[in-house]
PDB file of N, CA and C in Angstrom:
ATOM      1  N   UNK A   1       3.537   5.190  -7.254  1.00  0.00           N
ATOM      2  CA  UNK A   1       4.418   5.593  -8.329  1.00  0.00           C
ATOM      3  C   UNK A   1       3.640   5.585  -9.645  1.00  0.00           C
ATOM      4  N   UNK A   2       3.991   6.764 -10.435  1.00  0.00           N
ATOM      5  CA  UNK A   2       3.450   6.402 -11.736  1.00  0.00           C
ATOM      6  C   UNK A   2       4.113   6.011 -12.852  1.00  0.00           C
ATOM      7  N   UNK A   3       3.330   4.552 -13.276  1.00  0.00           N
ATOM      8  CA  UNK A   3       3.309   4.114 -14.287  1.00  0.00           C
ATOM      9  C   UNK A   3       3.978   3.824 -15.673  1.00  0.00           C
ATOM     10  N   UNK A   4       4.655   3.878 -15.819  1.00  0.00           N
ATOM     11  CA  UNK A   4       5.105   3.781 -17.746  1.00  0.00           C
ATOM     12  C   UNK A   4       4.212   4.264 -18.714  1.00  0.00           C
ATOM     13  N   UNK A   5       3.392   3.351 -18.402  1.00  0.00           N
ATOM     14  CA  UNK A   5       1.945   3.524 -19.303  1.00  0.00           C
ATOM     15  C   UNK A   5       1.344   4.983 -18.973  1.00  0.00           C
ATOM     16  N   UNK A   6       0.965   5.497 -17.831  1.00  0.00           N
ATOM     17  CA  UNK A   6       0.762   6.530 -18.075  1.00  0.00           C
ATOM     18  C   UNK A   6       1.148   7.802 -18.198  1.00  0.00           C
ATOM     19  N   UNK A   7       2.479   7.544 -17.685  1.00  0.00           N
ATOM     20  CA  UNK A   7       3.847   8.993 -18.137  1.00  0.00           C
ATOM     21  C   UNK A   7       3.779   8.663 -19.733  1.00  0.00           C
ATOM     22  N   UNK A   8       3.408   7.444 -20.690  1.00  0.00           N
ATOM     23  CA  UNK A   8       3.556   8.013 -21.787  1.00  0.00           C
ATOM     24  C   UNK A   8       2.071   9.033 -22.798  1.00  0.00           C
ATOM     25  N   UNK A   9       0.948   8.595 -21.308  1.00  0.00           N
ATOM     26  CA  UNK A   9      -0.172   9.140 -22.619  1.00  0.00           C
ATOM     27  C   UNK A   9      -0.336  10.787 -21.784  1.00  0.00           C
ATOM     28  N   UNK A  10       0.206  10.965 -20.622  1.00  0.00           N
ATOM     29  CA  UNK A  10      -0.098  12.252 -19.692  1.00  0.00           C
ATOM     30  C   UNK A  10       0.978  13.277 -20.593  1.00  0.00           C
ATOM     31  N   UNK A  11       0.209  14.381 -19.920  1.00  0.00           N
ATOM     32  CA  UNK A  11       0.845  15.379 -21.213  1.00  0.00           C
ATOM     33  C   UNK A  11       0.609  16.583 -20.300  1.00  0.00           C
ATOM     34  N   UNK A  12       0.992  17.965 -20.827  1.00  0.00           N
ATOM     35  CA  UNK A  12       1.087  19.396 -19.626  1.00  0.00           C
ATOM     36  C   UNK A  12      -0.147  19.924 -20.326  1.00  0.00           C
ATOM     37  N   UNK A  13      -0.894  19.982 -19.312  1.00  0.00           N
ATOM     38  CA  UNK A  13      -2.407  20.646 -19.775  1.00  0.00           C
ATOM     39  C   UNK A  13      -2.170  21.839 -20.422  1.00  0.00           C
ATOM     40  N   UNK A  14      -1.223  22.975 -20.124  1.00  0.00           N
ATOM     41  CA  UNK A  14      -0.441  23.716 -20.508  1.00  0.00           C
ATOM     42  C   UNK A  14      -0.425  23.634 -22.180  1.00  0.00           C
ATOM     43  N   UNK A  15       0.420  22.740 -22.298  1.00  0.00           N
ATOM     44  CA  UNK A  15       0.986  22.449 -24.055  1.00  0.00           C
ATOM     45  C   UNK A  15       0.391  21.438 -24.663  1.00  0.00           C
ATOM     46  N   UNK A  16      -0.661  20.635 -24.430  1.00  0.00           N
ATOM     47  CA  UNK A  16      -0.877  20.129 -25.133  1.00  0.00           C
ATOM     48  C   UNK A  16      -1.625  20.267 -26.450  1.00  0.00           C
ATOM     49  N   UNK A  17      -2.515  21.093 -25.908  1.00  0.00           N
ATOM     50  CA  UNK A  17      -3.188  21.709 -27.814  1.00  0.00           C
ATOM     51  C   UNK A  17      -2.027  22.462 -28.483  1.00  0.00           C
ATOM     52  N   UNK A  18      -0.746  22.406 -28.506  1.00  0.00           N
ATOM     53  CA  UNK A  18       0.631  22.859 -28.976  1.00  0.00           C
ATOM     54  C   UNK A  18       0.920  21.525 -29.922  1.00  0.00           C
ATOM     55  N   UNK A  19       0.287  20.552 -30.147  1.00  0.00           N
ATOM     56  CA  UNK A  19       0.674  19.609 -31.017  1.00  0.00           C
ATOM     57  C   UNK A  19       0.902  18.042 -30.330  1.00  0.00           C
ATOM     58  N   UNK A  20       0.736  16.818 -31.212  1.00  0.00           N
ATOM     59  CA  UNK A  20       0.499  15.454 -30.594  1.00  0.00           C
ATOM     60  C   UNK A  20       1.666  15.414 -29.652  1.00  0.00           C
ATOM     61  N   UNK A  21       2.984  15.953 -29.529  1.00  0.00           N
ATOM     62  CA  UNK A  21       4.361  15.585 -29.189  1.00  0.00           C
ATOM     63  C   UNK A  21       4.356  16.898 -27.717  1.00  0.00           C
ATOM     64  N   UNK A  22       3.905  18.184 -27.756  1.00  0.00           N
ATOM     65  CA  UNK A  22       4.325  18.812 -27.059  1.00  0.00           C
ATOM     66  C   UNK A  22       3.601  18.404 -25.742  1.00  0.00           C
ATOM     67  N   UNK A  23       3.936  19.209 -24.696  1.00  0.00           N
ATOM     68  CA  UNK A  23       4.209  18.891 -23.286  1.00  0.00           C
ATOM     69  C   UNK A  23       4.028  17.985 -22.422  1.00  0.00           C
ATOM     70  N   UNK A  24       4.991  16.762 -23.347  1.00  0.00           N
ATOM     71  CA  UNK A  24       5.328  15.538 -22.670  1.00  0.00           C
ATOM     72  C   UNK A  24       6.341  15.928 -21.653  1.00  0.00           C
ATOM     73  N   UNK A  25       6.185  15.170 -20.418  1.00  0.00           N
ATOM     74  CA  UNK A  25       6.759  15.223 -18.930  1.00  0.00           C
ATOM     75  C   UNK A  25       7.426  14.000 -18.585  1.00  0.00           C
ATOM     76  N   UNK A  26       8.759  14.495 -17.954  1.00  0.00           N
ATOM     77  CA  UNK A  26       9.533  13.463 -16.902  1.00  0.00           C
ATOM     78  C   UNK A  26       9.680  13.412 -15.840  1.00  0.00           C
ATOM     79  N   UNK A  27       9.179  12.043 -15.501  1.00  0.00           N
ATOM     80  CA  UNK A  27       9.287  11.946 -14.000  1.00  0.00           C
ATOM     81  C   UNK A  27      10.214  12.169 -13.460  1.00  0.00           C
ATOM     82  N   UNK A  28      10.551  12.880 -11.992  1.00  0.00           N
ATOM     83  CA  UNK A  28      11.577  13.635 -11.752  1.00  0.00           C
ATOM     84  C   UNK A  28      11.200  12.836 -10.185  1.00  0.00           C
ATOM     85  N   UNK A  29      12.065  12.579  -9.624  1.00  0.00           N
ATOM     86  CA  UNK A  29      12.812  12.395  -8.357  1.00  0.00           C
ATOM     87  C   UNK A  29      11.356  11.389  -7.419  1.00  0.00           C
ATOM     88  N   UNK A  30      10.510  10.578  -8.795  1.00  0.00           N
ATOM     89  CA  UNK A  30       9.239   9.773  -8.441  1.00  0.00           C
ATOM     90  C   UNK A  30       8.359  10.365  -7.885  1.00  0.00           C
ATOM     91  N   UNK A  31       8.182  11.970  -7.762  1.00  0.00           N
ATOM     92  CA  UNK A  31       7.276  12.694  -6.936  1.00  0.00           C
ATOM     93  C   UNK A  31       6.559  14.059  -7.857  1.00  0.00           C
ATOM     94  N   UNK A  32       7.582  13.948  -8.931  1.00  0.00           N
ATOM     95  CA  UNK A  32       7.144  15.164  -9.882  1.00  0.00           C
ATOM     96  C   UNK A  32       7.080  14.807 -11.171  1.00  0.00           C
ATOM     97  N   UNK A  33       6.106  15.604 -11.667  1.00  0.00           N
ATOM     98  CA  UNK A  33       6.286  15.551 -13.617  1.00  0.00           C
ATOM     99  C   UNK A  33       6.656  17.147 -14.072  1.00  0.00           C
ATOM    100  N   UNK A  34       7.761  16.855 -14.851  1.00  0.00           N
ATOM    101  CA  UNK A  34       8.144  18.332 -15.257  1.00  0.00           C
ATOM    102  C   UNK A  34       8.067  18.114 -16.801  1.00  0.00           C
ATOM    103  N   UNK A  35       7.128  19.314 -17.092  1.00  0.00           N
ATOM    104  CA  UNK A  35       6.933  19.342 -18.374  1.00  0.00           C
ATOM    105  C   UNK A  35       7.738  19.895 -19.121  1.00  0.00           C
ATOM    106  N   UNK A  36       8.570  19.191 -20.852  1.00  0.00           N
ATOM    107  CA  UNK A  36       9.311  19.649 -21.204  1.00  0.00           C
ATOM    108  C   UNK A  36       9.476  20.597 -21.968  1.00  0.00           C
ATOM    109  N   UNK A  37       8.720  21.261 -22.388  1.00  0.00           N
ATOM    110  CA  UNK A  37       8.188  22.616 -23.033  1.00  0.00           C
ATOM    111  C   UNK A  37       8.088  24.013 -21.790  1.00  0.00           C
ATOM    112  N   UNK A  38       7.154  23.731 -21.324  1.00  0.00           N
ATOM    113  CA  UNK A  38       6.828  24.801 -20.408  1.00  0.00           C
ATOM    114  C   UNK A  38       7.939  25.145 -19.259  1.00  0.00           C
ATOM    115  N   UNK A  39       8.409  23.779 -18.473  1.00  0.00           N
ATOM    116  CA  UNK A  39       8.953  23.827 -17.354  1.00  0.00           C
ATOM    117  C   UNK A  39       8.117  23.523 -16.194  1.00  0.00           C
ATOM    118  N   UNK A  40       6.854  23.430 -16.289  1.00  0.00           N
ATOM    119  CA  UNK A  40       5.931  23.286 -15.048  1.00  0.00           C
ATOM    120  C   UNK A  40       6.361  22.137 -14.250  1.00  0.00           C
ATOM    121  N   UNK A  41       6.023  21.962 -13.232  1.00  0.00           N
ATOM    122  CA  UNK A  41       6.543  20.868 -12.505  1.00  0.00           C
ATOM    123  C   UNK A  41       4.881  20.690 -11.765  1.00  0.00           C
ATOM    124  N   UNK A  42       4.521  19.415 -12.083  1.00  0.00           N
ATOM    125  CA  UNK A  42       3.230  19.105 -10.995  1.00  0.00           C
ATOM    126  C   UNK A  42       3.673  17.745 -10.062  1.00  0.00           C
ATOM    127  N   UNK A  43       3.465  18.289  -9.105  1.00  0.00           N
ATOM    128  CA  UNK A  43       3.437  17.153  -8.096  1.00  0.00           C
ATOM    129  C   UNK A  43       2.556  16.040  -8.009  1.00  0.00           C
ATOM    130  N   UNK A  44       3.418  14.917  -7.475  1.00  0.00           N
ATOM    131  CA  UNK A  44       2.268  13.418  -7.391  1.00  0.00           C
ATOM    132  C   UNK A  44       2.269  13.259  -6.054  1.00  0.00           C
ATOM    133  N   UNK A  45       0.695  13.030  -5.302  1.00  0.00           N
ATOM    134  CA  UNK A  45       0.543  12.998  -4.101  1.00  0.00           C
ATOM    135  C   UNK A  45       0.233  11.537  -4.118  1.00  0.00           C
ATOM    136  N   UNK A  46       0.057  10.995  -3.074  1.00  0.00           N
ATOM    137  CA  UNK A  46      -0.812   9.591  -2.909  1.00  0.00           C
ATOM    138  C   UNK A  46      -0.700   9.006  -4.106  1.00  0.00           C
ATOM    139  N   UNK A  47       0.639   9.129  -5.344  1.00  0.00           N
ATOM    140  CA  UNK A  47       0.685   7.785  -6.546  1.00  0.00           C
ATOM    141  C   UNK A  47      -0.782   8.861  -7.172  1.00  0.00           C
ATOM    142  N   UNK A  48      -0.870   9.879  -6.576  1.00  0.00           N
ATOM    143  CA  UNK A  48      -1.956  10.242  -7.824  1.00  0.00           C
ATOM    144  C   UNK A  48      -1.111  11.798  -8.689  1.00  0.00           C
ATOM    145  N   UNK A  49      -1.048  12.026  -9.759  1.00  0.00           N
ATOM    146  CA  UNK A  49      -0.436  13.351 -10.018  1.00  0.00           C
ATOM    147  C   UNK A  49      -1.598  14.363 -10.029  1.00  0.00           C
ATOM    148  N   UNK A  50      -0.816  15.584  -9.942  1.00  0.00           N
ATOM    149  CA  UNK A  50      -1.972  16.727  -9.716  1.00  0.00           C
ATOM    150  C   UNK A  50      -1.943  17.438 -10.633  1.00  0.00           C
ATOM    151  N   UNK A  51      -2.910  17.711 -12.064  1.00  0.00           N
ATOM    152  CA  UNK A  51      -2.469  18.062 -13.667  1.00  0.00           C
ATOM    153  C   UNK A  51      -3.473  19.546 -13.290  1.00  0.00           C
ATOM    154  N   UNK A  52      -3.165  20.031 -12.403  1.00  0.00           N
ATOM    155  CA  UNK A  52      -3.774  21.320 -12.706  1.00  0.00           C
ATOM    156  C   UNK A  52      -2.805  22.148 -12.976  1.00  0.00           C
ATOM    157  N   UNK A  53      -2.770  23.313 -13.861  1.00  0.00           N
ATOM    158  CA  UNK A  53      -1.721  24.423 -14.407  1.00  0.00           C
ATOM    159  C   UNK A  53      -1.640  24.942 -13.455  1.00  0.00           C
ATOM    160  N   UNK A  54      -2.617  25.389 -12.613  1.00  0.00           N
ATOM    161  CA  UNK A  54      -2.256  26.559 -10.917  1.00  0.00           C
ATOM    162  C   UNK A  54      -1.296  25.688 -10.622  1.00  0.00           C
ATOM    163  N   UNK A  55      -1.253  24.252 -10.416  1.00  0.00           N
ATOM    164  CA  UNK A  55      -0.507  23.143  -9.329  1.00  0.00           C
ATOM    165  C   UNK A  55       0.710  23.601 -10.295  1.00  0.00           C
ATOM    166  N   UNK A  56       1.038  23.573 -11.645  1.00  0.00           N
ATOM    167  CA  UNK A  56       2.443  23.423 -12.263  1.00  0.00           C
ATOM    168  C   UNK A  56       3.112  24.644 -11.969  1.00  0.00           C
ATOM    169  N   UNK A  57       2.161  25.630 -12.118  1.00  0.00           N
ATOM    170  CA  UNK A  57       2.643  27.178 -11.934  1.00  0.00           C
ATOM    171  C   UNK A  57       3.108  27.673 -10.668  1.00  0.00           C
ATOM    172  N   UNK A  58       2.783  27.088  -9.367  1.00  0.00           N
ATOM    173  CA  UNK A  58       3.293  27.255  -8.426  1.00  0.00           C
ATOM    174  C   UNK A  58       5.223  27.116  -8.073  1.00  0.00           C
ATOM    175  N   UNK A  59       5.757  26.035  -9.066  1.00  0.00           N
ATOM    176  CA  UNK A  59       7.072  25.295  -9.097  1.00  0.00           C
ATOM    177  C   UNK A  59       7.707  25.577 -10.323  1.00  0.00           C
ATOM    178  N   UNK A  60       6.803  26.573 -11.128  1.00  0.00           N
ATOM    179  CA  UNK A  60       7.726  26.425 -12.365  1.00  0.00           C
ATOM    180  C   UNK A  60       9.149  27.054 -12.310  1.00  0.00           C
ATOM    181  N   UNK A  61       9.137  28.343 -11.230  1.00  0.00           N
ATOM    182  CA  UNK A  61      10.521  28.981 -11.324  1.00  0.00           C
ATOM    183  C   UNK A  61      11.431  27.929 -10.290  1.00  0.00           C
ATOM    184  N   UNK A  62      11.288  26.801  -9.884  1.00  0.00           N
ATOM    185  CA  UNK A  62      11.865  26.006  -8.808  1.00  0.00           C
ATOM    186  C   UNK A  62      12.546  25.027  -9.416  1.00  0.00           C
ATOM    187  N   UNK A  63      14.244  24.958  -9.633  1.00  0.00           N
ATOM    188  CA  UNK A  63      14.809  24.473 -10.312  1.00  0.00           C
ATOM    189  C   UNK A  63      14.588  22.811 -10.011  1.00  0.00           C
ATOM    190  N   UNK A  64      14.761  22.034 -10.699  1.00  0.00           N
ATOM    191  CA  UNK A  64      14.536  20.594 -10.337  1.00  0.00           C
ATOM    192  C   UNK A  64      15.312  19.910  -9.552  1.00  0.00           C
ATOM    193  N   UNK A  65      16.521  20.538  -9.171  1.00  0.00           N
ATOM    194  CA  UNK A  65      17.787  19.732  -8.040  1.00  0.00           C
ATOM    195  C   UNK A  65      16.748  20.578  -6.648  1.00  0.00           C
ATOM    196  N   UNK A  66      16.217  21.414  -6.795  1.00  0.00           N
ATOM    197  CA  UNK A  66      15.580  21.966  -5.574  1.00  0.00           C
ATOM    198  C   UNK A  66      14.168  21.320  -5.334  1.00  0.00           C
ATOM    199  N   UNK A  67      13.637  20.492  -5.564  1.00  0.00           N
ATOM    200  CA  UNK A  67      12.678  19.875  -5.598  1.00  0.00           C
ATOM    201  C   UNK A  67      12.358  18.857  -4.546  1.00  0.00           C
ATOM    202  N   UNK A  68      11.744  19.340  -3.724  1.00  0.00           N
ATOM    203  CA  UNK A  68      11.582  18.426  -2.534  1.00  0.00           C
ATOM    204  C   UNK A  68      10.184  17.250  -2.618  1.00  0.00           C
ATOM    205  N   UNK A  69      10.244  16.700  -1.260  1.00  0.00           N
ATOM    206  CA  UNK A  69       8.978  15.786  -0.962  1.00  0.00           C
ATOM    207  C   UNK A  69       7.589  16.759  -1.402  1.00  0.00           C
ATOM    208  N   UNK A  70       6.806  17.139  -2.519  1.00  0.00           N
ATOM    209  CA  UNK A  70       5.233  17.540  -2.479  1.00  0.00           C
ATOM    210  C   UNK A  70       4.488  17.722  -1.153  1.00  0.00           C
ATOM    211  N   UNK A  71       4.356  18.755  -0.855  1.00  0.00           N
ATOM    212  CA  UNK A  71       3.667  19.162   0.551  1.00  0.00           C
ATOM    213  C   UNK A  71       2.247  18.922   0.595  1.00  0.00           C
TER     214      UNK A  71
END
């Protein structure tokens, strides 16, 4: 699971040169971070998250109640 500490310094590779505040992410259903700007959703495998934009871009049109176990 991730962290406190680091859901607060992780950010959407996406938005972050968008300013100190933008594309901060919530952990979603302990398996995802959905970024709140963009919408990306990256999956956490093995307690590790996966911050690549291909990885967010794959889920971004995938609403978050539809969000399953990370394959």
């Amino acid at each position: 699971m991730v962290s406190q500490e680091l859901l607060e310094i992780l950010r959407c590779p996406a938005d972050v040169r968008n300013g100190p505040n933008a594309g901060m992410l919530d952990l979603v259903k302990d398996a995802w971070l959905v970024c709140r700007d963009c919408g990306r959703k990256y999956p956490i495998k093995n307690d590790i998250p996966i911050m690549l934009i291909e990885e967010g871009d794959k889920y971004k049109s995938t609403p978050v109640e539809q969000l399953g176990a990370p394959a």
